[in-house]
C-alpha atoms as a PDB file:
ATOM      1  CA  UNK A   1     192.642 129.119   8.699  1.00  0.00           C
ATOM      2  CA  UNK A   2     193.125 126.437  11.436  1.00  0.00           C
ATOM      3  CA  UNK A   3     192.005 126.505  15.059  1.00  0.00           C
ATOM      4  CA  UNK A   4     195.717 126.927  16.281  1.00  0.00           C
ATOM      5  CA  UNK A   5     195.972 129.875  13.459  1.00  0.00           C
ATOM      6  CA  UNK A   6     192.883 131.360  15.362  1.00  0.00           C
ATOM      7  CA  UNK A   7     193.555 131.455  18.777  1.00  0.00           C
ATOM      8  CA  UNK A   8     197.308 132.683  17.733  1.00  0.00           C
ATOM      9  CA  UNK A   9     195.597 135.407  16.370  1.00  0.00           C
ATOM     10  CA  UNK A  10     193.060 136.280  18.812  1.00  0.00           C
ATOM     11  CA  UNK A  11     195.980 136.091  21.781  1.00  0.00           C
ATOM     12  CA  UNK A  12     197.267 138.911  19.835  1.00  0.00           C
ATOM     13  CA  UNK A  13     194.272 140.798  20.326  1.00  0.00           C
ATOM     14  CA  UNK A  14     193.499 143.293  22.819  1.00  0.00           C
ATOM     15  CA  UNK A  15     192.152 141.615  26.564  1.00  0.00           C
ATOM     16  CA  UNK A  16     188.968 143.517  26.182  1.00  0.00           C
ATOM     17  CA  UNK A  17     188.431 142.348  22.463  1.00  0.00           C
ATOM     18  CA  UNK A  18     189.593 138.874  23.157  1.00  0.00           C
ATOM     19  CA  UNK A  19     186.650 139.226  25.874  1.00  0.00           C
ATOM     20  CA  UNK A  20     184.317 139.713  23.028  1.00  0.00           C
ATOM     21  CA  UNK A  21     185.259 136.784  21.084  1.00  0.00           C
ATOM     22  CA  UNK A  22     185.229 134.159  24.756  1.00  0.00           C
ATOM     23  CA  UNK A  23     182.150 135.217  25.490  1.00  0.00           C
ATOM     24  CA  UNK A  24     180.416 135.108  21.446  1.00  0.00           C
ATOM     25  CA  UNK A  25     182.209 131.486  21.671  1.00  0.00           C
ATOM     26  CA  UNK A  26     180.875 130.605  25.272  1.00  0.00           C
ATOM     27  CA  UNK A  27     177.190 132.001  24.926  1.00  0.00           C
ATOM     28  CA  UNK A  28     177.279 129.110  21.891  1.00  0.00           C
ATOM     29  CA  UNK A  29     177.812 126.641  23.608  1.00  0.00           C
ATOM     30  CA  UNK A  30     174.979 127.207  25.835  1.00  0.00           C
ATOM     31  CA  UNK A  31     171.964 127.093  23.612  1.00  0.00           C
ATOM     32  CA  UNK A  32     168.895 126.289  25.429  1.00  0.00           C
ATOM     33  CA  UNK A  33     167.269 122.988  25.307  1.00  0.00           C
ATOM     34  CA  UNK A  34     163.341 122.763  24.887  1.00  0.00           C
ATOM     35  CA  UNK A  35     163.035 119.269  26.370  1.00  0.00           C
ATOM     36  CA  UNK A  36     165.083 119.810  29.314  1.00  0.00           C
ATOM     37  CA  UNK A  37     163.367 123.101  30.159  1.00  0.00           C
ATOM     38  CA  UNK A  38     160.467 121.212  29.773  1.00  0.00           C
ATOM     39  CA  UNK A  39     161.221 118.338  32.712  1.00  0.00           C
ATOM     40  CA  UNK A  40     162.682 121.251  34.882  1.00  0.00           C
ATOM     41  CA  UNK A  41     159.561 123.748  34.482  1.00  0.00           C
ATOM     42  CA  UNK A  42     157.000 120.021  35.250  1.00  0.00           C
ATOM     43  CA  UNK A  43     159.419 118.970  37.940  1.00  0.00           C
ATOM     44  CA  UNK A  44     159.727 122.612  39.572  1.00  0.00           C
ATOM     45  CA  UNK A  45     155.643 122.419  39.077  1.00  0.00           C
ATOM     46  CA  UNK A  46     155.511 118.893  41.170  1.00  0.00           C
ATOM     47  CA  UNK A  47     157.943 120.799  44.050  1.00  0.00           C
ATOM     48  CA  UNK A  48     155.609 123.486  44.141  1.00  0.00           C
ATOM     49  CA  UNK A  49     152.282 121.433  44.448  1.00  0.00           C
ATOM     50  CA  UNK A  50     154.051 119.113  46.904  1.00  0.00           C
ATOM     51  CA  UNK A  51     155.236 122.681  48.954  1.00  0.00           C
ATOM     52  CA  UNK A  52     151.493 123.932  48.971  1.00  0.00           C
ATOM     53  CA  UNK A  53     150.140 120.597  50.370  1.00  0.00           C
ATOM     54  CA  UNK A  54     152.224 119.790  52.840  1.00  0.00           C
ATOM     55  CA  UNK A  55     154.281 116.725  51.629  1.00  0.00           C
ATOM     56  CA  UNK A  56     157.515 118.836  51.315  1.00  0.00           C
ATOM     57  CA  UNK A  57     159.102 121.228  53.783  1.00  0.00           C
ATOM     58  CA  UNK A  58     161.150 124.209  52.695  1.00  0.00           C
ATOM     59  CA  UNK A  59     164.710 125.192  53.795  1.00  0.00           C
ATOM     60  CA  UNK A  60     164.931 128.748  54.801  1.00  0.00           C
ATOM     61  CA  UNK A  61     167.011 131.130  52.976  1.00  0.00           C
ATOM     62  CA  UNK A  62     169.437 131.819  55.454  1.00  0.00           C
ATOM     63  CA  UNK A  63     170.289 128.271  55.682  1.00  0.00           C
ATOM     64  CA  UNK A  64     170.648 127.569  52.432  1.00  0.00           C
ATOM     65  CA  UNK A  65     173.014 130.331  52.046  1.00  0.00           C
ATOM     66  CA  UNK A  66     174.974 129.798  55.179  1.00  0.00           C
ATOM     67  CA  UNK A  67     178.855 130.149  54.980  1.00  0.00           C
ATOM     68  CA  UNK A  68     179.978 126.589  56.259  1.00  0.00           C
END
């Protein structure tokens, strides 16, 4: 079966079972990678030190979140 066969058959399905199937194909696509979590977790680690000593200032919440 081709791709185009596929997705004419799954646009036949149900919406809630098609839901199923976007969201199996979606979730993998997004596989975690160990050596970017690995420069995120040291670089989130170099914020944080930097934070606690005084070399970087934090943005409050509120600000952050603010509806422009």
């Amino acid at each position: 079966m081709n791709s185009k066969e596929i997705l004419d058959e799954a646009m036949a399905l149900k919406p809630e079972e098609r839901f199923i199937i976007v969201e199996g194909l979606l979730k993998s696509l997004d596989e975690p990678d160990q050596k970017i979590d690995a420069i995120w977790a040291e670089e989130a680690g170099k914020r944080l030190k930097a934070y606690r000593n005084g070399r970087l200032e934090g943005i409050p919440m509120e600000e952050v979140f603010k509806v422009q």
